[in-house]
N, C-alpha and C. Protein backbone atom coordinates (compact mmCIF):
# COMPACT_ATOMS: atom_id res chain seq x y z
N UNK A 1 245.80 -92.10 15.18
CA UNK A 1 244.42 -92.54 15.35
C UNK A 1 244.40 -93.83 16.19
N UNK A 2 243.75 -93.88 17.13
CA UNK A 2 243.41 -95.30 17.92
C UNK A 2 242.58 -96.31 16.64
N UNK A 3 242.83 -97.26 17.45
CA UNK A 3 242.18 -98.47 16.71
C UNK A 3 241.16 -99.51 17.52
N UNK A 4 240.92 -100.05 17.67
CA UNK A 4 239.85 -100.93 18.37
C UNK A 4 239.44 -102.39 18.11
N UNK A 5 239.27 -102.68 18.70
CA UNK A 5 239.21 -104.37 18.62
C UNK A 5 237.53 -104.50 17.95
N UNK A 6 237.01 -104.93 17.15
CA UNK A 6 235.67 -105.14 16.22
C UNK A 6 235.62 -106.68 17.13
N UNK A 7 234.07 -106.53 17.79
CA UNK A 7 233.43 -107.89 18.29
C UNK A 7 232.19 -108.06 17.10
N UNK A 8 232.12 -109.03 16.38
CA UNK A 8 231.02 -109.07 15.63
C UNK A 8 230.31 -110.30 15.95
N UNK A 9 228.84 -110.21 15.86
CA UNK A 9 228.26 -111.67 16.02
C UNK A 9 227.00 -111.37 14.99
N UNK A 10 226.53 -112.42 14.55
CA UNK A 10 225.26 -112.55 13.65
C UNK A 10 224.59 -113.44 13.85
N UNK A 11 223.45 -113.45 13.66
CA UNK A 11 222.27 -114.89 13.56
C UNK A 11 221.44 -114.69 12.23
N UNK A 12 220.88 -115.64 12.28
CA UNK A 12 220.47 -115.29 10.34
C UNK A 12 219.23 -114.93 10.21
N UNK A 13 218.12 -114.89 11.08
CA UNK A 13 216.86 -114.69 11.24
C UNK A 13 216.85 -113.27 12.32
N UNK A 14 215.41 -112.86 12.51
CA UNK A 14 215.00 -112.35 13.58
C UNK A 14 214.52 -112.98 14.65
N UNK A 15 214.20 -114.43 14.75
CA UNK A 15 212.88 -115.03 15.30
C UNK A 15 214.64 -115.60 16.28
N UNK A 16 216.14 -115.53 16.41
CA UNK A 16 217.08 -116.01 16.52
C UNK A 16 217.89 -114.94 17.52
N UNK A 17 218.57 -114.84 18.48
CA UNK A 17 218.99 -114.07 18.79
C UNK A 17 221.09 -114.36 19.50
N UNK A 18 221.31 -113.57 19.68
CA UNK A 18 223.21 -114.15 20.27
C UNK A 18 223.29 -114.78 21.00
N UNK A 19 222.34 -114.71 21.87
CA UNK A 19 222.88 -115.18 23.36
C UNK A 19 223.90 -116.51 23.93
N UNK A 20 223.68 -117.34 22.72
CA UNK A 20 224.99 -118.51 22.98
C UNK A 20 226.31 -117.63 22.37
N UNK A 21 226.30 -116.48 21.56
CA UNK A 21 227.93 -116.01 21.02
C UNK A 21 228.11 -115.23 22.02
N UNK A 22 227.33 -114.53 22.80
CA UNK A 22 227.53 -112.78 23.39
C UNK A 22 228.87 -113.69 25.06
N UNK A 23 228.20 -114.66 25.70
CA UNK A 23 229.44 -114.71 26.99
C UNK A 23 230.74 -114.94 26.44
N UNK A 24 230.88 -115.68 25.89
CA UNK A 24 232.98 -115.58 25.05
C UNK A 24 232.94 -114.74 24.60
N UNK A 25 232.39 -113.65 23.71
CA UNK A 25 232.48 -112.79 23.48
C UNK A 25 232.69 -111.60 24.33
N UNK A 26 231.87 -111.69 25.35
CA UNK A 26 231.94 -110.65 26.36
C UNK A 26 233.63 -110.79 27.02
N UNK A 27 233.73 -112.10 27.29
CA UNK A 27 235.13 -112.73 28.12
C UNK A 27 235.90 -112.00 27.14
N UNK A 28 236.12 -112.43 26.04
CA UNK A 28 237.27 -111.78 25.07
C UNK A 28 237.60 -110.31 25.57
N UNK A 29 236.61 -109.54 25.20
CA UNK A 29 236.82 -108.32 25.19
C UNK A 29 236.86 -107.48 26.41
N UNK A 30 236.71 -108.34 27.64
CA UNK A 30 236.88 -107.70 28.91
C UNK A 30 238.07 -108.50 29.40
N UNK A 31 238.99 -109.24 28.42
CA UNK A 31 240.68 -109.93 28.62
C UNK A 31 241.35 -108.99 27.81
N UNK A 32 240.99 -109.13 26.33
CA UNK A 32 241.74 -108.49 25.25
C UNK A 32 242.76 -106.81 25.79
N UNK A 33 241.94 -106.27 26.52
CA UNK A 33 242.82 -105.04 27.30
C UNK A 33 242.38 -103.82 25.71
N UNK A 34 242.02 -104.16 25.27
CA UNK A 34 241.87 -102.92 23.72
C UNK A 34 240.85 -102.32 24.11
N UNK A 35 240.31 -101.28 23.56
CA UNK A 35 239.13 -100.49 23.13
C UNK A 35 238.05 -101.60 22.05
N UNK A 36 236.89 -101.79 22.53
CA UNK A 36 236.05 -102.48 21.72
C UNK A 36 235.11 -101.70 21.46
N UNK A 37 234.73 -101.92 19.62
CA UNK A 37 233.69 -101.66 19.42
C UNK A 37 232.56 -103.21 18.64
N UNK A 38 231.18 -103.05 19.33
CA UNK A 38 230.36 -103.70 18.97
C UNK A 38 229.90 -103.98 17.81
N UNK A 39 229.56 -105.23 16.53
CA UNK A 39 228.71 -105.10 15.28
C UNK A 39 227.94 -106.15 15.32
N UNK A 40 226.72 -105.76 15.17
CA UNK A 40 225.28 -106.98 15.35
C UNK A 40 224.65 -107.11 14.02
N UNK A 41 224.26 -108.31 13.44
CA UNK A 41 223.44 -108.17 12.23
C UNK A 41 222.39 -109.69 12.64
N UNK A 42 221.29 -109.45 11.79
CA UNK A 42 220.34 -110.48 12.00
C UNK A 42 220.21 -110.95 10.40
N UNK A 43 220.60 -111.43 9.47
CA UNK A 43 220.90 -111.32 8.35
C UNK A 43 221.74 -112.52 7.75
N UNK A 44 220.93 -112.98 7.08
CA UNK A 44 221.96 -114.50 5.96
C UNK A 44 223.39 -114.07 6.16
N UNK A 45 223.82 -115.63 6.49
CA UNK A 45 225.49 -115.54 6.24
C UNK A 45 225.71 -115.59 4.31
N UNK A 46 224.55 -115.74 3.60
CA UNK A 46 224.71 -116.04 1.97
C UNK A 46 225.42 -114.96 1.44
N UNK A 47 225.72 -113.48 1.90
CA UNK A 47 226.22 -112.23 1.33
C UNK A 47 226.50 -111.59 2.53
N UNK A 48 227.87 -110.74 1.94
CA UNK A 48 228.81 -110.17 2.68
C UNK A 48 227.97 -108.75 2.99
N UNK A 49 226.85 -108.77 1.70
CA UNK A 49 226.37 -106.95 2.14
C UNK A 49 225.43 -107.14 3.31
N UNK A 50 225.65 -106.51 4.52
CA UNK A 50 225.07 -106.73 5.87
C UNK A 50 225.36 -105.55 6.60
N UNK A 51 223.96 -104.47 6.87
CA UNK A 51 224.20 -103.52 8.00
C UNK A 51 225.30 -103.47 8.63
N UNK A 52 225.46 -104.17 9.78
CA UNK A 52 226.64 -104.50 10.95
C UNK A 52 227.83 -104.45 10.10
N UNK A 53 228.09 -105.79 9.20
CA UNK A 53 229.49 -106.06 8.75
C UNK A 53 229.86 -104.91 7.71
N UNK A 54 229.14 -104.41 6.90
CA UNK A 54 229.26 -103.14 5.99
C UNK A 54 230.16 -102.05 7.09
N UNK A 55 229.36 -101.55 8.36
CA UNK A 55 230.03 -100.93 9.25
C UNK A 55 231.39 -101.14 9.51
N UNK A 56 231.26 -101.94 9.83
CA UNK A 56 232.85 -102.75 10.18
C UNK A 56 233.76 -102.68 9.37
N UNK A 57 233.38 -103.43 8.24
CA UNK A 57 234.66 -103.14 7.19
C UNK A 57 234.65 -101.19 6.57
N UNK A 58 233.55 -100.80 6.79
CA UNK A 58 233.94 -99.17 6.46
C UNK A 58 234.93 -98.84 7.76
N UNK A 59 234.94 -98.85 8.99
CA UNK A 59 235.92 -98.71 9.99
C UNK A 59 236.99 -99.38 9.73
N UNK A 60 236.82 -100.48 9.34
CA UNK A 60 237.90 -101.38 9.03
C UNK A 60 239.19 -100.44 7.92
N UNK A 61 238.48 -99.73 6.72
CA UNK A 61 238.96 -99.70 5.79
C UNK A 61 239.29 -97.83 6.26
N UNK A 62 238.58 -97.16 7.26
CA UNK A 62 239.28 -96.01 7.89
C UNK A 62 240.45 -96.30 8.57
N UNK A 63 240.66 -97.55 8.44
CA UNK A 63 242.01 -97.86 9.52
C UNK A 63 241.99 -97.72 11.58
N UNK A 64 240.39 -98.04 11.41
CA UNK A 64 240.26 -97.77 13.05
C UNK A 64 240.02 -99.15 13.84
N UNK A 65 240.72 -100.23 12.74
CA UNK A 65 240.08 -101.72 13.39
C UNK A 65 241.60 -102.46 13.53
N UNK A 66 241.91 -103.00 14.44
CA UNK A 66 243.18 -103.57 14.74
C UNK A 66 243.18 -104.81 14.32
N UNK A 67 241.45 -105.45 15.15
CA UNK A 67 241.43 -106.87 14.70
C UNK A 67 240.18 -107.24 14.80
N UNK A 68 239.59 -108.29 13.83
CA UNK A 68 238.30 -108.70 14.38
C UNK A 68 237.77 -109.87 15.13
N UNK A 69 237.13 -109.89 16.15
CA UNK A 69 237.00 -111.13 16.94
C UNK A 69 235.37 -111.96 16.23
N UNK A 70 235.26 -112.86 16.40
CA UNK A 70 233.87 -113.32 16.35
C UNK A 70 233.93 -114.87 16.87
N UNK A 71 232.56 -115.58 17.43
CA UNK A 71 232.40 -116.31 18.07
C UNK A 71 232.98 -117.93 17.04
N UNK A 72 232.39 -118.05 16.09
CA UNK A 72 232.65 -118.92 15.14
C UNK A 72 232.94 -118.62 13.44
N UNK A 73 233.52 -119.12 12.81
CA UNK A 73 233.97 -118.38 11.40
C UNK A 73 232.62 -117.88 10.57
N UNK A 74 231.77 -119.02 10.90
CA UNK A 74 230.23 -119.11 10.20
C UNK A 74 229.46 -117.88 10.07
N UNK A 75 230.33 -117.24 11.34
CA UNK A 75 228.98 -115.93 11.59
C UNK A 75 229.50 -114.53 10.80
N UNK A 76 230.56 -114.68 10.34
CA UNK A 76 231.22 -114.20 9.52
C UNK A 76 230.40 -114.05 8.16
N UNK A 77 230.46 -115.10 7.50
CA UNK A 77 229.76 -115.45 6.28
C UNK A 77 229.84 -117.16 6.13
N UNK A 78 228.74 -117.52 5.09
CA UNK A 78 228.58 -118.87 4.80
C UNK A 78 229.24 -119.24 3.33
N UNK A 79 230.03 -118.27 2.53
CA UNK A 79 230.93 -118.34 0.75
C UNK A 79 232.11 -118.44 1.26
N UNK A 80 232.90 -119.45 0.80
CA UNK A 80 234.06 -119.32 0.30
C UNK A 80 234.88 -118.38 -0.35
N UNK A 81 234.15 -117.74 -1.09
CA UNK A 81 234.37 -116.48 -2.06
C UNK A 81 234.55 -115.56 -1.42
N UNK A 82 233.51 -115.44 -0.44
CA UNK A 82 233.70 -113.99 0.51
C UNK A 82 234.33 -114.04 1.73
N UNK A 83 234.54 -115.08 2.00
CA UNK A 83 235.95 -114.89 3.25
C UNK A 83 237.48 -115.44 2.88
N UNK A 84 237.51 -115.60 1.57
CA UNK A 84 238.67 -116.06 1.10
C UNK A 84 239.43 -114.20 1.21
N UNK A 85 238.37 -114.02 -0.02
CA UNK A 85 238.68 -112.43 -0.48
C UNK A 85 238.68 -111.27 1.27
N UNK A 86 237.94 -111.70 2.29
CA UNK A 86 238.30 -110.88 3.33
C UNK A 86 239.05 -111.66 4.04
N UNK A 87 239.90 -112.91 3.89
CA UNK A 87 241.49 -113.11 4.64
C UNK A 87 242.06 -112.36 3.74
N UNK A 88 242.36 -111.80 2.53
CA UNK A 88 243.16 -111.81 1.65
C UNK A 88 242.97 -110.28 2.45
N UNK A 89 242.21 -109.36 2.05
CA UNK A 89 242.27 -108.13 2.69
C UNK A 89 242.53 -107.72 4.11
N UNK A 90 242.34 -108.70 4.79
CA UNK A 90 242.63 -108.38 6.11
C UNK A 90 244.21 -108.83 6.41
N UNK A 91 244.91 -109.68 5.57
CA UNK A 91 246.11 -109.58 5.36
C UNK A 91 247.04 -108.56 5.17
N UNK A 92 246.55 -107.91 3.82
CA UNK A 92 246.96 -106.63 3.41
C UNK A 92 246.84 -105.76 4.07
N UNK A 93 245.82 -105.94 5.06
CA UNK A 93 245.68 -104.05 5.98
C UNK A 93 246.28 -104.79 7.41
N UNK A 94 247.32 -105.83 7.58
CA UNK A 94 247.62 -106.18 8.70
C UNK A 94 246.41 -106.04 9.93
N UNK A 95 245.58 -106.76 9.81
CA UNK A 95 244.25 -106.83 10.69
C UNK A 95 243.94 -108.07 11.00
N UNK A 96 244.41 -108.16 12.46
CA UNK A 96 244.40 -110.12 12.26
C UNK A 96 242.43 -110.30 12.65
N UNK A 97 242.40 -111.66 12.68
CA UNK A 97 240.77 -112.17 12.89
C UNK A 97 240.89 -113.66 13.89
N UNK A 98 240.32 -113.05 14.81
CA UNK A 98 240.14 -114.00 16.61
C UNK A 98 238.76 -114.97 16.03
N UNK A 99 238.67 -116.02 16.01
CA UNK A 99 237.38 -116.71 16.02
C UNK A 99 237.68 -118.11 17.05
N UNK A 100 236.67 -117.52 18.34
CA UNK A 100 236.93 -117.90 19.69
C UNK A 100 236.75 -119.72 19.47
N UNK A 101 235.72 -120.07 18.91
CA UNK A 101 234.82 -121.34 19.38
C UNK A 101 236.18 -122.39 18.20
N UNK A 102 236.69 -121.68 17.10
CA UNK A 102 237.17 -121.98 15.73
C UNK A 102 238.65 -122.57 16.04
N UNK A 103 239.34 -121.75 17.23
CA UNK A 103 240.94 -121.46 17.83
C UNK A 103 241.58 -120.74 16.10
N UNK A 104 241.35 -120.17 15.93
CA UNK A 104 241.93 -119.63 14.51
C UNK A 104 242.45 -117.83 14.81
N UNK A 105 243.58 -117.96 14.57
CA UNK A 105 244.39 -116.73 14.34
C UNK A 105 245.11 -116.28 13.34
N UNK A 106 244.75 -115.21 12.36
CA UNK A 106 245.13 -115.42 11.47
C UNK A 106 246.61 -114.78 10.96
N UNK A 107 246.95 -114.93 12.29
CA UNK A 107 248.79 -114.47 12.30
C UNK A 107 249.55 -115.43 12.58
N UNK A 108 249.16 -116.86 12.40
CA UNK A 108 249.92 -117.85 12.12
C UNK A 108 249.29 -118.85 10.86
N UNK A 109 250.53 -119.09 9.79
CA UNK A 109 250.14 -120.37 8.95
C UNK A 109 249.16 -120.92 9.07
N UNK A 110 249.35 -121.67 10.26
CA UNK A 110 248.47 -122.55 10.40
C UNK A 110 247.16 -122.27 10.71
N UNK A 111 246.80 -121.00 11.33
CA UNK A 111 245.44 -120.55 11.67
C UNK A 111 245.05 -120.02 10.23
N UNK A 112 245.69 -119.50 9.30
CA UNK A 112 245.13 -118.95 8.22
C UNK A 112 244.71 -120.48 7.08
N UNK A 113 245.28 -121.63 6.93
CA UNK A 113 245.31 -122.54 6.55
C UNK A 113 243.97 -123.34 6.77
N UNK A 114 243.75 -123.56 8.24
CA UNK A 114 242.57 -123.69 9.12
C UNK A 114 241.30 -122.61 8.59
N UNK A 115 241.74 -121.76 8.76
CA UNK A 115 240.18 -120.48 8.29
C UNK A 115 239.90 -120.67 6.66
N UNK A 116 240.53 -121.22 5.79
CA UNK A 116 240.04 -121.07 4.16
C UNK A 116 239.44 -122.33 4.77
N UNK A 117 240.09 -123.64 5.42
CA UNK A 117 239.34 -124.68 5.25
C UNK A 117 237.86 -124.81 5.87
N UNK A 118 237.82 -123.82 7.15
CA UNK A 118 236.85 -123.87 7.47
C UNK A 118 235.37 -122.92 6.69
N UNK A 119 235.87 -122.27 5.90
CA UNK A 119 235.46 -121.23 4.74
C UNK A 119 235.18 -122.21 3.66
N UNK A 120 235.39 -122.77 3.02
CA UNK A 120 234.60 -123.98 1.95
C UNK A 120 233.50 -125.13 3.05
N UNK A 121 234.29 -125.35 4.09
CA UNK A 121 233.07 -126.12 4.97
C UNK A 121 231.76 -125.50 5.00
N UNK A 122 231.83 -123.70 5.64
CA UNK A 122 230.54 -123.26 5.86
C UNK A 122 229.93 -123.37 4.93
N UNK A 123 230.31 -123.13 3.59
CA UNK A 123 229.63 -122.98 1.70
C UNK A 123 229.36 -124.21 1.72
N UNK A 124 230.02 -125.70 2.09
CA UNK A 124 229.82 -126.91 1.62
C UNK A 124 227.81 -126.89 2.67
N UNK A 125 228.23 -126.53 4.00
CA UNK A 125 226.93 -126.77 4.58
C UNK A 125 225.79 -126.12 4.02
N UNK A 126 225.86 -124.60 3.40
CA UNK A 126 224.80 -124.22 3.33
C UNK A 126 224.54 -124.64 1.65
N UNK A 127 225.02 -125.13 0.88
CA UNK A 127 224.82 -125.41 -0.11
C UNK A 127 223.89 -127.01 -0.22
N UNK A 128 224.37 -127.78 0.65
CA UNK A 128 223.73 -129.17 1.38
C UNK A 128 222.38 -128.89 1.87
N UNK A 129 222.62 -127.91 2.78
CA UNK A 129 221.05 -127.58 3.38
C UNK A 129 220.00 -127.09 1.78
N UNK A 130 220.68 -126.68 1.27
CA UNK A 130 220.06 -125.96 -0.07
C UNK A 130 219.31 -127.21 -0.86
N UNK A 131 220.06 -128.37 -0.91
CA UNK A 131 219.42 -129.23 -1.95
C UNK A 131 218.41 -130.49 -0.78
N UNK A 132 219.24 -130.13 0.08
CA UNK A 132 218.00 -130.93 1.32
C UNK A 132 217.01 -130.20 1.02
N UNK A 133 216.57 -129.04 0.62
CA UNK A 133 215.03 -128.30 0.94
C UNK A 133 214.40 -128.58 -0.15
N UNK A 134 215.02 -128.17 -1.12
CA UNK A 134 215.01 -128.55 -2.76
C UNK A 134 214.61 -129.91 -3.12
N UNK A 135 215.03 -131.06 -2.54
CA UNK A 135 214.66 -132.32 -2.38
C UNK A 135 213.15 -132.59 -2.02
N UNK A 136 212.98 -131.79 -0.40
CA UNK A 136 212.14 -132.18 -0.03
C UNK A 136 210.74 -131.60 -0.24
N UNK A 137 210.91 -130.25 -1.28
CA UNK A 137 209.82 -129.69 -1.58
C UNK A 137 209.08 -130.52 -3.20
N UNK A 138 210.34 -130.71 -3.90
CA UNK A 138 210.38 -131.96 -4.41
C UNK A 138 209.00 -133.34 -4.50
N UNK A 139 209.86 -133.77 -3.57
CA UNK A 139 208.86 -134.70 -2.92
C UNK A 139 207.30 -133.81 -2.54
N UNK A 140 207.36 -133.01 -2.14
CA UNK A 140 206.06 -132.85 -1.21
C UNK A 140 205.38 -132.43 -2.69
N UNK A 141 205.92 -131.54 -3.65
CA UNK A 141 205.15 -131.35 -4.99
C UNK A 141 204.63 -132.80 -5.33
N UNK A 142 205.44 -133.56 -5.67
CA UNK A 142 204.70 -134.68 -6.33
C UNK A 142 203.86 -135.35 -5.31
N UNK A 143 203.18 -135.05 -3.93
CA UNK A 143 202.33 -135.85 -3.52
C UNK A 143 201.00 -134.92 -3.58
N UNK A 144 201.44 -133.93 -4.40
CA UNK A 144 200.24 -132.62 -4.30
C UNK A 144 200.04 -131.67 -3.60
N UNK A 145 201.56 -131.47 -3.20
CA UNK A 145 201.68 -130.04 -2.02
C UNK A 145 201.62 -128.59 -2.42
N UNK A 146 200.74 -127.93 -2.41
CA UNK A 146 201.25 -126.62 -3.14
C UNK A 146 201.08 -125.57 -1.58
N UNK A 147 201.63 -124.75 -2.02
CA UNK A 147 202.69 -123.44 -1.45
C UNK A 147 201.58 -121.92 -1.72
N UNK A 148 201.13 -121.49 -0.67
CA UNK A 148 200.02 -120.07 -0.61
C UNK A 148 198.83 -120.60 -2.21
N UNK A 149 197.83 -119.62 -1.53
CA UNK A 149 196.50 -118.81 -2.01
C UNK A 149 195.87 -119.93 -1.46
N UNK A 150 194.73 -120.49 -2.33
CA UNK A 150 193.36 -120.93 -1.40
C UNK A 150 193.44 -122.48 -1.59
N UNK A 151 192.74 -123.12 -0.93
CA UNK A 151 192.90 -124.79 -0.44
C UNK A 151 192.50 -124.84 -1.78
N UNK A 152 192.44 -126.01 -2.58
CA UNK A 152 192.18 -126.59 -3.59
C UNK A 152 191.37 -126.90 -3.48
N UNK A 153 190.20 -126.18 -4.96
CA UNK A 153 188.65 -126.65 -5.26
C UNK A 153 188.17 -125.85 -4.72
N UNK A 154 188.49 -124.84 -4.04
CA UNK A 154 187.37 -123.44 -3.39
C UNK A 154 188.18 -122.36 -3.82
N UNK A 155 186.87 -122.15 -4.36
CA UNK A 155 187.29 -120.54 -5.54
C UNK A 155 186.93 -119.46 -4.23
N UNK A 156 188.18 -118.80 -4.45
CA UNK A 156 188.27 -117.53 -3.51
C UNK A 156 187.32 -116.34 -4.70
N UNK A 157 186.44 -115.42 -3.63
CA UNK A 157 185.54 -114.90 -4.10
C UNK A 157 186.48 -113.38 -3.76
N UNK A 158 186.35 -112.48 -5.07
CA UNK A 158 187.02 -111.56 -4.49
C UNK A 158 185.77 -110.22 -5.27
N UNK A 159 185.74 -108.78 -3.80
CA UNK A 159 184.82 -107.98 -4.17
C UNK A 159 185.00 -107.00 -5.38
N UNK A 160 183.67 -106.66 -5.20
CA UNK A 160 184.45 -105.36 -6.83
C UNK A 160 184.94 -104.25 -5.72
N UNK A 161 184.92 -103.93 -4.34
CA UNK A 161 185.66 -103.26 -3.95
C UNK A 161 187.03 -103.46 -3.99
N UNK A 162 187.48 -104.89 -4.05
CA UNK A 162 188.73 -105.59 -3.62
C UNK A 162 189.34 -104.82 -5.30
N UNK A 163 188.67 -105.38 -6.31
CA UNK A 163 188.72 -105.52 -8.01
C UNK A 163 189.10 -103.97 -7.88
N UNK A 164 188.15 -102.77 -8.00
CA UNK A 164 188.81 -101.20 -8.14
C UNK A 164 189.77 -101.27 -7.10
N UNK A 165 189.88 -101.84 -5.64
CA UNK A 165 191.44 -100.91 -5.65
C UNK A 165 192.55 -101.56 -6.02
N UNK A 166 192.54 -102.98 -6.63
CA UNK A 166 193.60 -103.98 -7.41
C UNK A 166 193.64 -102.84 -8.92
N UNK A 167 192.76 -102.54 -9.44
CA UNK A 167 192.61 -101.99 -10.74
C UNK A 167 193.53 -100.34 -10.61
N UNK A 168 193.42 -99.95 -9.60
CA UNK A 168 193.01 -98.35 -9.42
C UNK A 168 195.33 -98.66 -8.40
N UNK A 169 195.27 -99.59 -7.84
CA UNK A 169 197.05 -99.42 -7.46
C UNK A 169 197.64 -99.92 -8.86
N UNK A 170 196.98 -100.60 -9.22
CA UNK A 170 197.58 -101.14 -11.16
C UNK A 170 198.45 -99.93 -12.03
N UNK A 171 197.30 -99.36 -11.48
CA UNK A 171 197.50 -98.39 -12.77
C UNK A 171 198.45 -97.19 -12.08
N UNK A 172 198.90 -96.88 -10.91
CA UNK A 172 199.16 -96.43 -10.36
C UNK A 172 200.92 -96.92 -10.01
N UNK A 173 201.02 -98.25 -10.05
CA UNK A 173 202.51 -98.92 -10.30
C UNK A 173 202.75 -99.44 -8.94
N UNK A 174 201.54 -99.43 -8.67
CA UNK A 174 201.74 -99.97 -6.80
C UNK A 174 202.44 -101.56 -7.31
N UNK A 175 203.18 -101.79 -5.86
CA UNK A 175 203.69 -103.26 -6.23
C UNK A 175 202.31 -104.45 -5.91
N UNK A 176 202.71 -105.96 -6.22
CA UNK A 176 201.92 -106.67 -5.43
C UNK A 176 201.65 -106.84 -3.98
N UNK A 177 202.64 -107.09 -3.28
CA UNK A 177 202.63 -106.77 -1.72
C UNK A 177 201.79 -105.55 -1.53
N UNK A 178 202.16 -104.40 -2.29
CA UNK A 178 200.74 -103.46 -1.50
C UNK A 178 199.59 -103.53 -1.57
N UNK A 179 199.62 -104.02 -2.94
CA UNK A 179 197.74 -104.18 -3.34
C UNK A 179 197.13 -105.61 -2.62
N UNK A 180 197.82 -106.92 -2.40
CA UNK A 180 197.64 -107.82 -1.52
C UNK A 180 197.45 -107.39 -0.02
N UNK A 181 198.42 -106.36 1.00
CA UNK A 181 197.74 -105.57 1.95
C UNK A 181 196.85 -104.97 1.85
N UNK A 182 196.96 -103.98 1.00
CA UNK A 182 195.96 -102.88 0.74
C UNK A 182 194.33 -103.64 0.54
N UNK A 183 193.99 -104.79 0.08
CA UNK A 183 192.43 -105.70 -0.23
C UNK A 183 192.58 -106.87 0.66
N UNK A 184 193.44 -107.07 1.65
CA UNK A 184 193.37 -108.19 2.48
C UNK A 184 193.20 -109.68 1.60
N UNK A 185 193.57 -109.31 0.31
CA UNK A 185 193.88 -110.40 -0.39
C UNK A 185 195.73 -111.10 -0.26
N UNK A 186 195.38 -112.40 -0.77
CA UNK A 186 197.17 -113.00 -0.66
C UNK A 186 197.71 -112.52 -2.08
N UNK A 187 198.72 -112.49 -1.98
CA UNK A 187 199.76 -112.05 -3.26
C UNK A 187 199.16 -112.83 -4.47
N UNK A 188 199.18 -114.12 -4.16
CA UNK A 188 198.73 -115.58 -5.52
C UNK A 188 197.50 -114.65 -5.89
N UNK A 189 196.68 -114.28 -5.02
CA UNK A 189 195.21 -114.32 -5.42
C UNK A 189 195.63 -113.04 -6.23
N UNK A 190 196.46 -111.74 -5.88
CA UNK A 190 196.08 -110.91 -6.65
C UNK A 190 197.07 -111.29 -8.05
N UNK A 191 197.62 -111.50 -8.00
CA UNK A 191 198.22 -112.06 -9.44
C UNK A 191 197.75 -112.83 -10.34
N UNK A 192 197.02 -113.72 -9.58
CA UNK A 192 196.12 -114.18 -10.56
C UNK A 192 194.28 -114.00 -11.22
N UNK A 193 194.58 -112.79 -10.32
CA UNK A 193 193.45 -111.37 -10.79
C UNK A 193 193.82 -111.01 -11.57
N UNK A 194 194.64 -110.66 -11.73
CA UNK A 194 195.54 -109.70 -12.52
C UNK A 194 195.78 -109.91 -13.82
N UNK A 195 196.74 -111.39 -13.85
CA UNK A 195 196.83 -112.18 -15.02
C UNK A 195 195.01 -112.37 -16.08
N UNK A 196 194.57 -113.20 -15.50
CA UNK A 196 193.02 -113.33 -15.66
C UNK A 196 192.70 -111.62 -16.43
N UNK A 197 192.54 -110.24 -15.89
CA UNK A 197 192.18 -109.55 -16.20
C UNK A 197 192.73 -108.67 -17.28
């Protein structure tokens, strides 16, 4: 069976796209001399379960992946946990991992040494960013910030058309998101129809 060189890149949003990973990337794989195949995801580095990378490691684990390249370790994943446990496997299936921007190879000591450390860094950042937001929503609560349904002190008026089809998806097991589309009402408002009723 041939094998193939895995180019993977990710960004964590949609509103985000590759275009700073895709030229080294492109360079790699038009040097590398292998067969490449492509994996794209738009998807949190927070979990390993990801369209693209799911792909990959199922090829991976058919034995059709030689090695994986990617632009920086980050785009990989942002846990410790989960790229510890995929050096450890990509060890075992002799599958080394290229991370261009990183210089990390994980067929020497020292590049594998380098990749766990840089693997608690990504977790240290996104865990930081985590209590930065947490902080600052924080703060914005205690100056009286609140988060969706209607400005404060104006009672949102809702119809008895709005009321039967909130009543009538109720009973029916519709979720909130539908019945909030479905009456051009916000989620808060119908929940707290709901509750109330």
């Amino acid at each position: 069976m041939s094998k193939h060189t895995a180019i993977y890149c990710r960004v964590s949003t949609k509103s985000q796209d590759t275009a700073s990973q895709e030229p080294d990337l492109r360079r790699y794989a038009d040097a590398c001399g292998d067969t490449t195949s492509w994996y794209r995801d738009q998807f949190t580095g927070k979990t390993m379960e990801r369209r693209g990378w799911s792909k990959l490691m199922e090829d991976l684990r058919l034995g059709k992946v030689s090695r994986i390249v990617c632009w920086r370790l980050d785009r990989l994943g942002r846990t410790a946990k989960g790229l510890t446990a995929l050096f450890e496997e990509l060890g075992e299936r002799r599958v080394n991992l290229v991370s261009i921007k990183d210089g990390i190879d994980l067929h020497t000591a020292a590049g594998r040494l380098m990749a766990n450390v840089l693997a608690s860094v990504a977790q240290y950042e996104t865990e930081v960013r985590a209590e930065r937001v947490r902080a600052g929503q924080a703060i914005a609560k205690a100056r009286g910030k609140t988060w969706g349904g209607s400005e404060k002190g104006r009672r949102l008026s809702v119809t008895d058309e709005q009321v039967r089809t909130i009543k009538r998806m109720a009973r029916e097991g519709e979720k909130i998101t539908a019945m909030a589309s479905a009456t051009g009402l916000t989620r808060p408002t119908v929940y707290r129809y709901l509750k109330s009723a």
